[in-house]
PDB file of N, CA and C in Angstrom:
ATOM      1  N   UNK A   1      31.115   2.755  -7.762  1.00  0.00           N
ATOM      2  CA  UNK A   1      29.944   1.902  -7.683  1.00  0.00           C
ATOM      3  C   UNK A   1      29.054   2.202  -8.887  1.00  0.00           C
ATOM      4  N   UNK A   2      28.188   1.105  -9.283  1.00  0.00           N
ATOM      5  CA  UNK A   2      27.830   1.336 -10.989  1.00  0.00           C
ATOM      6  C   UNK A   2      26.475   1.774 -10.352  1.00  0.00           C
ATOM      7  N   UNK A   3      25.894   2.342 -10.761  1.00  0.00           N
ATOM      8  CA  UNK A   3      24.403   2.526 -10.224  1.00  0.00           C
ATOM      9  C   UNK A   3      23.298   2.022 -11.057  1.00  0.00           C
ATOM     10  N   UNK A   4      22.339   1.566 -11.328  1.00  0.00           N
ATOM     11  CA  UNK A   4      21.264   0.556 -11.582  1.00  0.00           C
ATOM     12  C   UNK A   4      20.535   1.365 -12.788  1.00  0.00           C
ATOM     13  N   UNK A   5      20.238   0.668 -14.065  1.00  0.00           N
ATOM     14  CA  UNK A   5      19.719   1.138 -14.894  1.00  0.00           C
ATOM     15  C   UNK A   5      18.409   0.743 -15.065  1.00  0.00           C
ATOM     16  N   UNK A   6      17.796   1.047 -15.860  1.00  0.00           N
ATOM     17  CA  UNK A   6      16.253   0.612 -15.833  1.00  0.00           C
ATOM     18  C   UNK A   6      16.404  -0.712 -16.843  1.00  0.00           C
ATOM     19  N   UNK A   7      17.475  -0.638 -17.841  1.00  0.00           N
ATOM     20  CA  UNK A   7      17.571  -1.815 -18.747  1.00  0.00           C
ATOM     21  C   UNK A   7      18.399  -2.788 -17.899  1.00  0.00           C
ATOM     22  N   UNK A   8      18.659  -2.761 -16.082  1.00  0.00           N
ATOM     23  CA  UNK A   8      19.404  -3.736 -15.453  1.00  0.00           C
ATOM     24  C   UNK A   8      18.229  -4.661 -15.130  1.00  0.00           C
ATOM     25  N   UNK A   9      17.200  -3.378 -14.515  1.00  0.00           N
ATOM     26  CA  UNK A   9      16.363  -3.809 -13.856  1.00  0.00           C
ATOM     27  C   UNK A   9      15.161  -4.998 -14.964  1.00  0.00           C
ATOM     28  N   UNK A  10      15.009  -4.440 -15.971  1.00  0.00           N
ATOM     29  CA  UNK A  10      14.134  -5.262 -16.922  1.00  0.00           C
ATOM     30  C   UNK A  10      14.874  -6.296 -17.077  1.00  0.00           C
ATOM     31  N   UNK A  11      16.309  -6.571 -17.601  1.00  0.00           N
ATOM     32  CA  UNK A  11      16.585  -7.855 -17.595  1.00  0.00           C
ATOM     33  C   UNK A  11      17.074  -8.793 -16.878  1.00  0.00           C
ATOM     34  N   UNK A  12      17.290  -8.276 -15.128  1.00  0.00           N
ATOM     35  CA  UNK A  12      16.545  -9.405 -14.154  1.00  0.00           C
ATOM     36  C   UNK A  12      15.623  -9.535 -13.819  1.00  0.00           C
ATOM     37  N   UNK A  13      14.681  -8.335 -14.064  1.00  0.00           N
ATOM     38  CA  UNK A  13      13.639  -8.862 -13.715  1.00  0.00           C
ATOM     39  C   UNK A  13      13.065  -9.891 -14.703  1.00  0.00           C
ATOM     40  N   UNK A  14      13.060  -9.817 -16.206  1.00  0.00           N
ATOM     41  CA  UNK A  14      13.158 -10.984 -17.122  1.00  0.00           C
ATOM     42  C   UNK A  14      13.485 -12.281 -16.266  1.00  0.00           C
ATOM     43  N   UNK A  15      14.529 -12.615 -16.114  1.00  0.00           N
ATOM     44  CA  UNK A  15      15.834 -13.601 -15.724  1.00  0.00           C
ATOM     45  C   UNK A  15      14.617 -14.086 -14.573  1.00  0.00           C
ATOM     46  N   UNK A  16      14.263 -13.655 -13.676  1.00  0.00           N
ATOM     47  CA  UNK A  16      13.940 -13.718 -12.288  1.00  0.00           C
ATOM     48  C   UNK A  16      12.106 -14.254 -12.438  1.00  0.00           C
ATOM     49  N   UNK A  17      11.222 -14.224 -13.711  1.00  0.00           N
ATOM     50  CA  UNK A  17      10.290 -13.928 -13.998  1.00  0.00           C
ATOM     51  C   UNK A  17       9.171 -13.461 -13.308  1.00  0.00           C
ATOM     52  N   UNK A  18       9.754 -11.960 -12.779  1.00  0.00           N
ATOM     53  CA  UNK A  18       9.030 -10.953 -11.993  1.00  0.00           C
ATOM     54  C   UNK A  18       7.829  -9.965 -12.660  1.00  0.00           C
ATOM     55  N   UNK A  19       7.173  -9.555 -12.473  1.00  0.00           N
ATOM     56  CA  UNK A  19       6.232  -8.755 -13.460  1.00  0.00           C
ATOM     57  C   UNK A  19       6.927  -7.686 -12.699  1.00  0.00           C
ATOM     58  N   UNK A  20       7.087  -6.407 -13.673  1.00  0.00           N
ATOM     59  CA  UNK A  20       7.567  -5.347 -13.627  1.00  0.00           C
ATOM     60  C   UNK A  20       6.851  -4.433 -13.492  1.00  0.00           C
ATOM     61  N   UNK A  21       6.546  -3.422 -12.850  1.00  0.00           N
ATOM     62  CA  UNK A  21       5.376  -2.078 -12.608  1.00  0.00           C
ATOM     63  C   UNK A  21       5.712  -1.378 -14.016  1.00  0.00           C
ATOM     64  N   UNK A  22       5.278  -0.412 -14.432  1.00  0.00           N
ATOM     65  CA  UNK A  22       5.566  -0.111 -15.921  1.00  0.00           C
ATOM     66  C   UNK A  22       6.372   1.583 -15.292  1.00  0.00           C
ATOM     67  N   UNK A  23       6.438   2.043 -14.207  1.00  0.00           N
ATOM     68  CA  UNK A  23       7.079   2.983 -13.991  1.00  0.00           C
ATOM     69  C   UNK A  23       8.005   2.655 -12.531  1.00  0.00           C
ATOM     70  N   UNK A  24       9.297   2.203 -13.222  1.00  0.00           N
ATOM     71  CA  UNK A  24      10.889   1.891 -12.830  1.00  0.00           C
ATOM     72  C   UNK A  24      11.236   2.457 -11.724  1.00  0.00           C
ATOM     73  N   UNK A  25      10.975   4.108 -12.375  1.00  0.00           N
ATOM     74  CA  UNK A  25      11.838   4.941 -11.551  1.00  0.00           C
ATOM     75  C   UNK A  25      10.832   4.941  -9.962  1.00  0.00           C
ATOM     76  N   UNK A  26       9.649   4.737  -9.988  1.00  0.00           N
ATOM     77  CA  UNK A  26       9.130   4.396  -8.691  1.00  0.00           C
ATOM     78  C   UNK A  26       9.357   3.420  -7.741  1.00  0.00           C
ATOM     79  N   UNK A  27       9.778   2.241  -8.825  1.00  0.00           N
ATOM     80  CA  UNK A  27      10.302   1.114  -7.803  1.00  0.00           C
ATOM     81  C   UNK A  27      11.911   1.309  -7.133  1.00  0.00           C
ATOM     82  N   UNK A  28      12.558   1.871  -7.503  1.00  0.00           N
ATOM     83  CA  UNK A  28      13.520   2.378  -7.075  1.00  0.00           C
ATOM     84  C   UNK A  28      13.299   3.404  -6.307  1.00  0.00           C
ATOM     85  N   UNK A  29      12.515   4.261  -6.528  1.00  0.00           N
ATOM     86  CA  UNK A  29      12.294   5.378  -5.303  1.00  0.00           C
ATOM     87  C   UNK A  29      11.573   4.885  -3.738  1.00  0.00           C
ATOM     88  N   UNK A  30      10.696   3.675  -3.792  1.00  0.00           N
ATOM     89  CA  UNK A  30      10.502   3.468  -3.064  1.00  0.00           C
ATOM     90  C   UNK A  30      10.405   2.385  -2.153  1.00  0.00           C
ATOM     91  N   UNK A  31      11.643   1.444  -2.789  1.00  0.00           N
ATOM     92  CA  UNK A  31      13.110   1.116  -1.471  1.00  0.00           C
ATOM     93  C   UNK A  31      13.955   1.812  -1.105  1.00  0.00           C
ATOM     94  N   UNK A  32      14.061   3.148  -1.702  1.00  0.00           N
ATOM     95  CA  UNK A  32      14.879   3.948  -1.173  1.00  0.00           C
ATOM     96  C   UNK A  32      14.381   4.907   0.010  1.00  0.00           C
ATOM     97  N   UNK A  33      12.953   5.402  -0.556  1.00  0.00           N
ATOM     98  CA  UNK A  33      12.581   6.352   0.491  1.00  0.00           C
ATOM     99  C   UNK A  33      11.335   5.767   1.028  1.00  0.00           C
ATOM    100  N   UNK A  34      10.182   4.542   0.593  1.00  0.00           N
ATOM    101  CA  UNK A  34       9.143   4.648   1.220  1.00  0.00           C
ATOM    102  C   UNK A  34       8.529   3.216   1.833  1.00  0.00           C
ATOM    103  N   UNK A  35       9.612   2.292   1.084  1.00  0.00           N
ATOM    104  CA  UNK A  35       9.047   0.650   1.449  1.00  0.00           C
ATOM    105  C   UNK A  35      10.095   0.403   2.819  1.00  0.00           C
ATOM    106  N   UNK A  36       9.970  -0.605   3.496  1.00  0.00           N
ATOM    107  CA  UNK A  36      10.736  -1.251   4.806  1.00  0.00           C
ATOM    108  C   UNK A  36      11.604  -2.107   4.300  1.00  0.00           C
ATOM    109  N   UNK A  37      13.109  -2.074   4.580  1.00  0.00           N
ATOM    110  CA  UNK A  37      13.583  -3.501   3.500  1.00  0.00           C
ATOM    111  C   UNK A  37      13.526  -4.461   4.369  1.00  0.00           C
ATOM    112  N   UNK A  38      13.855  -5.765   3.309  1.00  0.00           N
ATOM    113  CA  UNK A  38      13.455  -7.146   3.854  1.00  0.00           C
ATOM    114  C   UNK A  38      14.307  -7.558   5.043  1.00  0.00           C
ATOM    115  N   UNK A  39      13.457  -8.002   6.026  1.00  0.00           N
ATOM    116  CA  UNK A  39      14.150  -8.696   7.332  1.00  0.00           C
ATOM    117  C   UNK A  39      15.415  -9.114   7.173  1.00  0.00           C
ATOM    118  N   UNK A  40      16.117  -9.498   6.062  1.00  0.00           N
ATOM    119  CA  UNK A  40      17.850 -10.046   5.982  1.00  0.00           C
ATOM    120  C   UNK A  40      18.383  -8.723   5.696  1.00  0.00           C
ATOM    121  N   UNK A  41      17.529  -7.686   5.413  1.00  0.00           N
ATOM    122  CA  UNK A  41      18.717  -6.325   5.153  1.00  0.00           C
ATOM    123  C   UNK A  41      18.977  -6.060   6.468  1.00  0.00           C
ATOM    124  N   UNK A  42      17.601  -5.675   7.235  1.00  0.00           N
ATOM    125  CA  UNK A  42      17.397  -5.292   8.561  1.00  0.00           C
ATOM    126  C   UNK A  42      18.330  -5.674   9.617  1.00  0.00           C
ATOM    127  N   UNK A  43      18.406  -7.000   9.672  1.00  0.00           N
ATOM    128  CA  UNK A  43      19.237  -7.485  10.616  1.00  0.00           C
ATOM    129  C   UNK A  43      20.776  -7.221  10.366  1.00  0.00           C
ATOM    130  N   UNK A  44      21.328  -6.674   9.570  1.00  0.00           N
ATOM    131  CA  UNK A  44      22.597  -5.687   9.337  1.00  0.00           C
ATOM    132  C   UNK A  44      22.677  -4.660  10.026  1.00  0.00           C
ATOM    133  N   UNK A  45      21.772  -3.799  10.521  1.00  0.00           N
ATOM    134  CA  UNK A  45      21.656  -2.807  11.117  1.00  0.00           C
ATOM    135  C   UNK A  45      22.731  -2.273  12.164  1.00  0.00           C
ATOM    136  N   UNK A  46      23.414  -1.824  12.883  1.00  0.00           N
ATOM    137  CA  UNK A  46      24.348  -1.963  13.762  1.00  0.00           C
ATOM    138  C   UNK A  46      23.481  -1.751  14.349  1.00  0.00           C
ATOM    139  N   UNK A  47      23.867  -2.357  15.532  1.00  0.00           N
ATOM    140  CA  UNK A  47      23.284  -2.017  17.344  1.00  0.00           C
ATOM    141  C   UNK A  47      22.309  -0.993  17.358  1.00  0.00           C
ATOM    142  N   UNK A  48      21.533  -0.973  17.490  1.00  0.00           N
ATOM    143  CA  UNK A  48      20.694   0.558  17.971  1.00  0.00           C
ATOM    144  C   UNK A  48      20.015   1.112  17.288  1.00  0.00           C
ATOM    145  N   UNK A  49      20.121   1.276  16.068  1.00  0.00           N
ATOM    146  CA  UNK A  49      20.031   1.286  14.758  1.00  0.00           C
ATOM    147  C   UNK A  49      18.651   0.101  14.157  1.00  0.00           C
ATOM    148  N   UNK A  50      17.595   1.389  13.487  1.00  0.00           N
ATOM    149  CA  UNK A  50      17.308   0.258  12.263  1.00  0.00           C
ATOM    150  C   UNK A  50      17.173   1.639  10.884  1.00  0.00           C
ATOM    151  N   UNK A  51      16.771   1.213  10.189  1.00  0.00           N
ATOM    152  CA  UNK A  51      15.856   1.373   8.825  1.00  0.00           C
ATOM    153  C   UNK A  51      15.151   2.141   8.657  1.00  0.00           C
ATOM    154  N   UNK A  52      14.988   3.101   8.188  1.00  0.00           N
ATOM    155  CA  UNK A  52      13.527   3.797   7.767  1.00  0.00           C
ATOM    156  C   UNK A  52      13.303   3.351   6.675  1.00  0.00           C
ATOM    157  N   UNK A  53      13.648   2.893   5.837  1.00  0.00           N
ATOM    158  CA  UNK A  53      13.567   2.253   4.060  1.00  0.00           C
ATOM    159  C   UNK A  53      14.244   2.733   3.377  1.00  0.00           C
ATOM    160  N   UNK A  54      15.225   4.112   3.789  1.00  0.00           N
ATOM    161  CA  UNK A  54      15.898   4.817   2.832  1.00  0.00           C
ATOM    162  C   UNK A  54      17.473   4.052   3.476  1.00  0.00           C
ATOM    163  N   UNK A  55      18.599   4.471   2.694  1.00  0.00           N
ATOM    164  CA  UNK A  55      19.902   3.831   2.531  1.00  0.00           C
ATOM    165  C   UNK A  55      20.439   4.517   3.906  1.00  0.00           C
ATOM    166  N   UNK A  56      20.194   5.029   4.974  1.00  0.00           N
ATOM    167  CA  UNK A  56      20.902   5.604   6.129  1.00  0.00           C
ATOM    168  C   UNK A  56      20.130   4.762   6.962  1.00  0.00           C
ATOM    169  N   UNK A  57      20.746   4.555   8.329  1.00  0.00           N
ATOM    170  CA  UNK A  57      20.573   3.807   9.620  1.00  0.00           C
ATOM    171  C   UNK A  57      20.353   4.902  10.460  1.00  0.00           C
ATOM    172  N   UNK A  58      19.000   4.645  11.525  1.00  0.00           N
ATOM    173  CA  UNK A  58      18.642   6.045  12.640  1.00  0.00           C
ATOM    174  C   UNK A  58      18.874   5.164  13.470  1.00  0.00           C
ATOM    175  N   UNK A  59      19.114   6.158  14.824  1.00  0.00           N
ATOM    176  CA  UNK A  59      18.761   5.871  16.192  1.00  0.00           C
ATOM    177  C   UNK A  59      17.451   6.043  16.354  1.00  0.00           C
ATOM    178  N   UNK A  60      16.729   5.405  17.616  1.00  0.00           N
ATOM    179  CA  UNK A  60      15.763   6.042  18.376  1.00  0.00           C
ATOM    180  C   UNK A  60      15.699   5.341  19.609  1.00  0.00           C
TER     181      UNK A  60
END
């Protein structure tokens, strides 16, 4: 799996005409560990299971 560069991210975000935060490595850190992802990720979830924002599925 290729993992995401900061020159991926600038030129969709270009492509996409998104304004970009000027520090990358935060926006990536925090869909990983601190934002909720979007309701169409969510609903992937298996059974029982949701999200904390980071890439693993909890129980509770």
């Amino acid at each position: 799996m290729k993992s995401t560069s900061n020159e991926d991210i600038v030129k969709f975000g270009k492509k996409l005409r998104i304004d970009l935060p000027k520090n990358l490595g935060d926006l990536i850190y925090s869909f990983r560990y601190r934002a909720a992802f979007p309701k169409s990720i969510q609903s992937k979830a298996p059974n029982g299971q949701r999200s904390l924002g980071s890439r693993n599925w909890h129980c509770f």
